[in-house]
Protein backbone atom coordinates (compact mmCIF):
# COMPACT_ATOMS: atom_id res chain seq x y z
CA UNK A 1 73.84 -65.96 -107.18
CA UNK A 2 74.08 -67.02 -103.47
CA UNK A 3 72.72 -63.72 -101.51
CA UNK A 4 75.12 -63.15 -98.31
CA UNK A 5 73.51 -63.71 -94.95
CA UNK A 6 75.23 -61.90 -92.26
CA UNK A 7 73.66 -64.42 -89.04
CA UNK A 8 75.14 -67.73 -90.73
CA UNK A 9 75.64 -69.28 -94.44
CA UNK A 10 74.15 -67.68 -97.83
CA UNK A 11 71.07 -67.88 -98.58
CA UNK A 12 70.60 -70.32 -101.66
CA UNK A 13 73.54 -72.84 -101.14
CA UNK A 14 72.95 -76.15 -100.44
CA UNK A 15 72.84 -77.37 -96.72
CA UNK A 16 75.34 -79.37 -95.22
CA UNK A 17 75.19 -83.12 -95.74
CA UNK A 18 73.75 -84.94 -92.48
CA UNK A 19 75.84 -87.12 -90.24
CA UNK A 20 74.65 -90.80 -90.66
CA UNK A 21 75.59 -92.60 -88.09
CA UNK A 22 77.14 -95.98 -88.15
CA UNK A 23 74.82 -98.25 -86.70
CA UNK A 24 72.12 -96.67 -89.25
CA UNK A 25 74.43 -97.95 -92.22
CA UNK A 26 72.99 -101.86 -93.76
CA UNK A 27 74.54 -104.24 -93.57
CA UNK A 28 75.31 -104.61 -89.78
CA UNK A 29 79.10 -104.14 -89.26
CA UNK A 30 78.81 -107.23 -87.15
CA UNK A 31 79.56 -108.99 -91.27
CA UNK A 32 83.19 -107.82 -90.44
CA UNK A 33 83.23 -109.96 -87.35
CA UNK A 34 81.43 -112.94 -89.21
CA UNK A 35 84.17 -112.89 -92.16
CA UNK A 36 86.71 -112.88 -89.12
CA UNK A 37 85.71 -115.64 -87.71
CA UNK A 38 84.88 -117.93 -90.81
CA UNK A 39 88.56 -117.41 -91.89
CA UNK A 40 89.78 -118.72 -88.80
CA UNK A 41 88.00 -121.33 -88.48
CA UNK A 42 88.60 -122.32 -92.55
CA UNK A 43 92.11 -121.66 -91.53
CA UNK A 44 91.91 -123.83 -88.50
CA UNK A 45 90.47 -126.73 -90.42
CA UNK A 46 93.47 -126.32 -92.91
CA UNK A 47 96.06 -126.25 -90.31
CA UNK A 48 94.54 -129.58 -89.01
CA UNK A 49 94.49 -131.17 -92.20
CA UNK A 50 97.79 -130.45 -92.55
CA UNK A 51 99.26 -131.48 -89.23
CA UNK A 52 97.00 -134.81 -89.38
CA UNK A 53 98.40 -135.41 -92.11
CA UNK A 54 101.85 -135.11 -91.28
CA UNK A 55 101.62 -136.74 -87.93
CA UNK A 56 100.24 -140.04 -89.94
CA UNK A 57 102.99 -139.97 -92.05
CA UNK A 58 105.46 -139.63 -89.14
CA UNK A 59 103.89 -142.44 -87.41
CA UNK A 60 104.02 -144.93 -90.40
CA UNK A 61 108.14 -145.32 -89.65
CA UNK A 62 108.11 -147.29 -86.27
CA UNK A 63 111.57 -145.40 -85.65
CA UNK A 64 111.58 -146.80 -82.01
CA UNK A 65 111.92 -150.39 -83.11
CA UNK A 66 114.98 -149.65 -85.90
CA UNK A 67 118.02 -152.09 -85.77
CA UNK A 68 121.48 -151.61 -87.40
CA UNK A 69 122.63 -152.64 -90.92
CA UNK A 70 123.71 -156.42 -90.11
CA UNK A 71 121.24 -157.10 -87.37
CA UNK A 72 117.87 -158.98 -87.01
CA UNK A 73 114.71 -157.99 -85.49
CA UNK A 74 111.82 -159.67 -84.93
CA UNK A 75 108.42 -157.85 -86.21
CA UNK A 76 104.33 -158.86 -86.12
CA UNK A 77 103.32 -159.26 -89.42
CA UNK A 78 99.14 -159.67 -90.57
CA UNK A 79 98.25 -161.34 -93.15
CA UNK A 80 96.50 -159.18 -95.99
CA UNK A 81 98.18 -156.08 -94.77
CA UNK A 82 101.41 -154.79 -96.44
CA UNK A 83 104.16 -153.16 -94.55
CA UNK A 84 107.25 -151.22 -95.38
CA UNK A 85 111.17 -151.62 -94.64
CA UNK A 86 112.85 -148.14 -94.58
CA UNK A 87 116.21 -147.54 -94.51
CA UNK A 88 118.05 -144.54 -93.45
CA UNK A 89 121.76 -144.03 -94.80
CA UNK A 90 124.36 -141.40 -95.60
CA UNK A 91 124.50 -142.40 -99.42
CA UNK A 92 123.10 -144.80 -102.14
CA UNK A 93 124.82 -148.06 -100.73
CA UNK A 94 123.36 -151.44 -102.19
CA UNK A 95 120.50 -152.70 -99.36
CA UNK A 96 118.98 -156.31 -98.65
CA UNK A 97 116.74 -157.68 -96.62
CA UNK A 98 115.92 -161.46 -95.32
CA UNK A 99 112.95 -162.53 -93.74
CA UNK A 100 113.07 -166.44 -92.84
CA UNK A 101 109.95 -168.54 -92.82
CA UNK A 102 107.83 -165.91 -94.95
CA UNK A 103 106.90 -167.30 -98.30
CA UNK A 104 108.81 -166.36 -101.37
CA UNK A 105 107.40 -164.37 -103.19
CA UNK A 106 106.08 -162.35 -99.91
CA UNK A 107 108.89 -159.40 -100.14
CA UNK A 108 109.53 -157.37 -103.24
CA UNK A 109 110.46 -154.24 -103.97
CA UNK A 110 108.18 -151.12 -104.77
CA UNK A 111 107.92 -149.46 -108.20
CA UNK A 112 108.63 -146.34 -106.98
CA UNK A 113 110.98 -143.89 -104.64
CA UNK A 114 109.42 -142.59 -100.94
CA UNK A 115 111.23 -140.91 -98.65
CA UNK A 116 110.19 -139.16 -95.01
CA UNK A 117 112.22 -136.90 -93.22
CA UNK A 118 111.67 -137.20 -89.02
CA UNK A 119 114.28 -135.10 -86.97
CA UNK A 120 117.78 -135.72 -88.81
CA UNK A 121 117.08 -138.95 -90.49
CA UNK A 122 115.40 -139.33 -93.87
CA UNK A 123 113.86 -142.80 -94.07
CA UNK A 124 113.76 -144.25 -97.49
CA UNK A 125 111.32 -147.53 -98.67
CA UNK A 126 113.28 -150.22 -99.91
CA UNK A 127 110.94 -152.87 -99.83
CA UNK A 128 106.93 -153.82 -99.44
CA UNK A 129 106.24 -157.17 -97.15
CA UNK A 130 102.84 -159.04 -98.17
CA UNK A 131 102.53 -161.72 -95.49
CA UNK A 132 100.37 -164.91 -97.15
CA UNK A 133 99.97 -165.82 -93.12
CA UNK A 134 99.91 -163.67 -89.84
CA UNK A 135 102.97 -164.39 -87.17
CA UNK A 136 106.27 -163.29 -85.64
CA UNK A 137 108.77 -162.91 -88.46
CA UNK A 138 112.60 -162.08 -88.23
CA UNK A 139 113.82 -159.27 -90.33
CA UNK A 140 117.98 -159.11 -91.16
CA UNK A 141 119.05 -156.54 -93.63
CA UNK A 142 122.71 -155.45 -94.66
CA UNK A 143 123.72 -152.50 -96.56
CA UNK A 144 127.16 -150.83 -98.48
CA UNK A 145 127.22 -148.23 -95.99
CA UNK A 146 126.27 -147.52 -92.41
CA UNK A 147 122.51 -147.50 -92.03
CA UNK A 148 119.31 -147.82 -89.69
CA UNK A 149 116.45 -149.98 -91.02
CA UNK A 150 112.90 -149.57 -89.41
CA UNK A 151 109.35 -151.40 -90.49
CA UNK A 152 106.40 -149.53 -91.13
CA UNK A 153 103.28 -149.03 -92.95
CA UNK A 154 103.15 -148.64 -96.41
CA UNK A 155 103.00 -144.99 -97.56
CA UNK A 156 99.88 -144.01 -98.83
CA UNK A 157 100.90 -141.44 -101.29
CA UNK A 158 97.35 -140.42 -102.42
CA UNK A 159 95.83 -140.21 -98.81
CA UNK A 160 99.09 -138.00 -97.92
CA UNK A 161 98.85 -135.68 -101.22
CA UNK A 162 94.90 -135.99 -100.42
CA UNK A 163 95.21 -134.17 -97.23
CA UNK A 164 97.72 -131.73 -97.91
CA UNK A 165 95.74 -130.44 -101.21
CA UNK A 166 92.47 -130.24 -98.65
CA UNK A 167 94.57 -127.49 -96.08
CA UNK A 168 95.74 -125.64 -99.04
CA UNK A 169 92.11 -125.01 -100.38
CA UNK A 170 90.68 -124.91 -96.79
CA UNK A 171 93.29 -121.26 -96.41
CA UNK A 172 92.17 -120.40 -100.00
CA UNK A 173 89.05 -120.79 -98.94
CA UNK A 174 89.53 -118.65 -95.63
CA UNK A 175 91.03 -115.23 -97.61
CA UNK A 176 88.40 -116.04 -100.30
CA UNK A 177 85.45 -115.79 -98.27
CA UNK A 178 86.80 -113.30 -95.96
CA UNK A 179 87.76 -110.58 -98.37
CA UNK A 180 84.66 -111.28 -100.02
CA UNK A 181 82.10 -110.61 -97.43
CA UNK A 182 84.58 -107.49 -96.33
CA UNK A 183 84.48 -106.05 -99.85
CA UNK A 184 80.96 -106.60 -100.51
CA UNK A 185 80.08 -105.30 -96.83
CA UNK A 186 81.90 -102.42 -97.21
CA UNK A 187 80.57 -101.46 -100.67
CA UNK A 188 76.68 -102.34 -99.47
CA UNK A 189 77.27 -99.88 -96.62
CA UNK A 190 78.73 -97.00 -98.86
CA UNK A 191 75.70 -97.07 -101.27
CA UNK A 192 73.64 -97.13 -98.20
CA UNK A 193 74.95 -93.91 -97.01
CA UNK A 194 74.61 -92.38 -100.24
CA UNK A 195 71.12 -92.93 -100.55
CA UNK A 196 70.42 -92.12 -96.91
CA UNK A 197 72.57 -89.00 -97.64
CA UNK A 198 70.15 -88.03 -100.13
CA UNK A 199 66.81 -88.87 -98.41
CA UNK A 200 68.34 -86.79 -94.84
CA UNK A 201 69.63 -84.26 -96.70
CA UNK A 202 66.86 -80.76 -96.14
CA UNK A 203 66.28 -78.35 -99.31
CA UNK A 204 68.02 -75.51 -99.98
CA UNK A 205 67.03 -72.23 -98.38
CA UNK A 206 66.12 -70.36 -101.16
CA UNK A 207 64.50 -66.31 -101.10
CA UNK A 208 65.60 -63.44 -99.37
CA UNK A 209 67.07 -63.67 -95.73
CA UNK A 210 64.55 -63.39 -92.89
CA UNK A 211 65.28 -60.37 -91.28
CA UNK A 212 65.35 -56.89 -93.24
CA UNK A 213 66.13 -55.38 -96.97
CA UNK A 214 68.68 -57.55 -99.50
CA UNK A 215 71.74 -56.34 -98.34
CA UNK A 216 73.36 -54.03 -101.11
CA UNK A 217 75.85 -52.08 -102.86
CA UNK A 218 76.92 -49.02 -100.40
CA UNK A 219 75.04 -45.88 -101.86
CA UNK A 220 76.86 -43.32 -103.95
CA UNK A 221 77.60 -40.01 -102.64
C-alpha cells in the first residue's frame, strides 16, 4: 500500500517515465528524409521512362510531311532500314499505296494492327517499306474515304511496351522503398525508446517519507 506523502507523490509508486528526447531516439530521423528523396527520384526516373517513351513513339509518324488520299510525295528511303506508311481516316475505307521504281516485293503489309494517337488524329500502319537500294522514292496512296497518309518508322512494339513496363516498376519501386524505410524507421525508433525508457527510468521510492511519523488514522476520543 502506497503511504501518502503530503510534500509531493506517495511514497512507493513508481516514478514518472523520463522524457527521451528525439534526437536521442536510433535511427536518425534524417531516414525519413532519405526515403523522401529516393521516392522522388525512383519516381522521377519513371516519369522519364515514360515520357521518353512516348515522345519516341510520337516522333516515329513524320506528321509534318503527310499528303492527302490521291496525292504523291516524295520520301528518302535507306536501304536495310524499314519504314512505315500510316494512314489516318474517319472509318475502315479500303487503302493502297504505290511506290514507282522500288523493287517488288519491297512493300508489304504487316501481320499485325498499330495505331498512335497525336492531337486529334489516330495514325494507323498500313504498310512496312524494305528498300533493296537507298534513294528518293515517290509514294501515291488512295483510300475509300477521306484520309491523311504520313511515312514513318516502324513501330517497335517491344521497345515501346519495354519502357512503359520500366516507369511502372520504377513508381512501384518508389512507394516500396519509401514506406519501407518509414515503417521500419519508425518501428526501430519506438523499441529504442522503450528500452531507453527502461534504462532512464529511477527506482521507486520505497520506506517511510523523510520528514516525521507515518501519517495515521486521527486518534479516538
Amino acid at each position: 500500500m502506497a503511504i501518502q506523502n503530503p510534500w509531493g507523490a506517495p511514497y512507493g509508486s513508481p516514478q514518472p517515465p523520463p522524457n527521451i528526447p528525439a534526437k536521442d531516439l536510433r535511427p536518425r530521423r534524417i531516414w525519413y528524409l532519405v526515403a523522401a528523396l529516393l521516392g522522388l527520384v525512383l519516381a522521377g526516373v519513371g516519369a522519364a521512362f515514360i515520357v521518353v517513351t512516348v515522345m519516341n513513339t510520337v516522333d516515329s509518324v513524320n506528321t509534318a510531311r503527310s499528303f492527302s488520299s490521291g496525292d504523291s510525295r516524295t520520301f528518302d528511303f535507306v536501304q536495310g532500314k524499314t519504314e512505315a506508311i500510316y494512314v489516318s481516316q474517319s472509318g475502315k475505307g479500303q487503302v493502297d499505296c504505290r511506290i514507282p521504281g522500288m523493287e517488288s516485293g519491297s512493300m508489304t503489309r504487316p501481320d499485325s494492327t498499330f495505331h498512335i494517337t497525336i492531337g486529334s488524329r489516330t495514325w494507323e500502319r498500313v504498310f512496312e517499306v524494305n528498300p533493296a537500294s537507298s534513294g528518293k522514292y515517290t509514294v501515291t496512296c488512295t483510300s475509300e474515304l477521306p484520309a491523311e497518309f504520313a511515312v514513318g518508322d516502324k513501330p517497335r512494339v517491344g521497345a515501346t511496351i519495354g519502357g512503359i513496363a520500366a516507369g511502372v516498376v520504377c513508381f512501384l519501386a518508389a512507394f516500396a522503398t519509401s514506406v519501407t524505410i518509414v515503417v521500419v524507421t519508425a518501428v526501430r525508433r519506438s523499441r529504442h525508446r522503450r528500452r531507453l525508457t527502461t534504462t532512464w527510468a529511477p527506482p521507486p521510492q520505497w520506506g517511510a517519507p523523510p520528514y516525521g511519523p507515518n501519517p495515521g488514522p486521527p486518534p479516538t476520543v
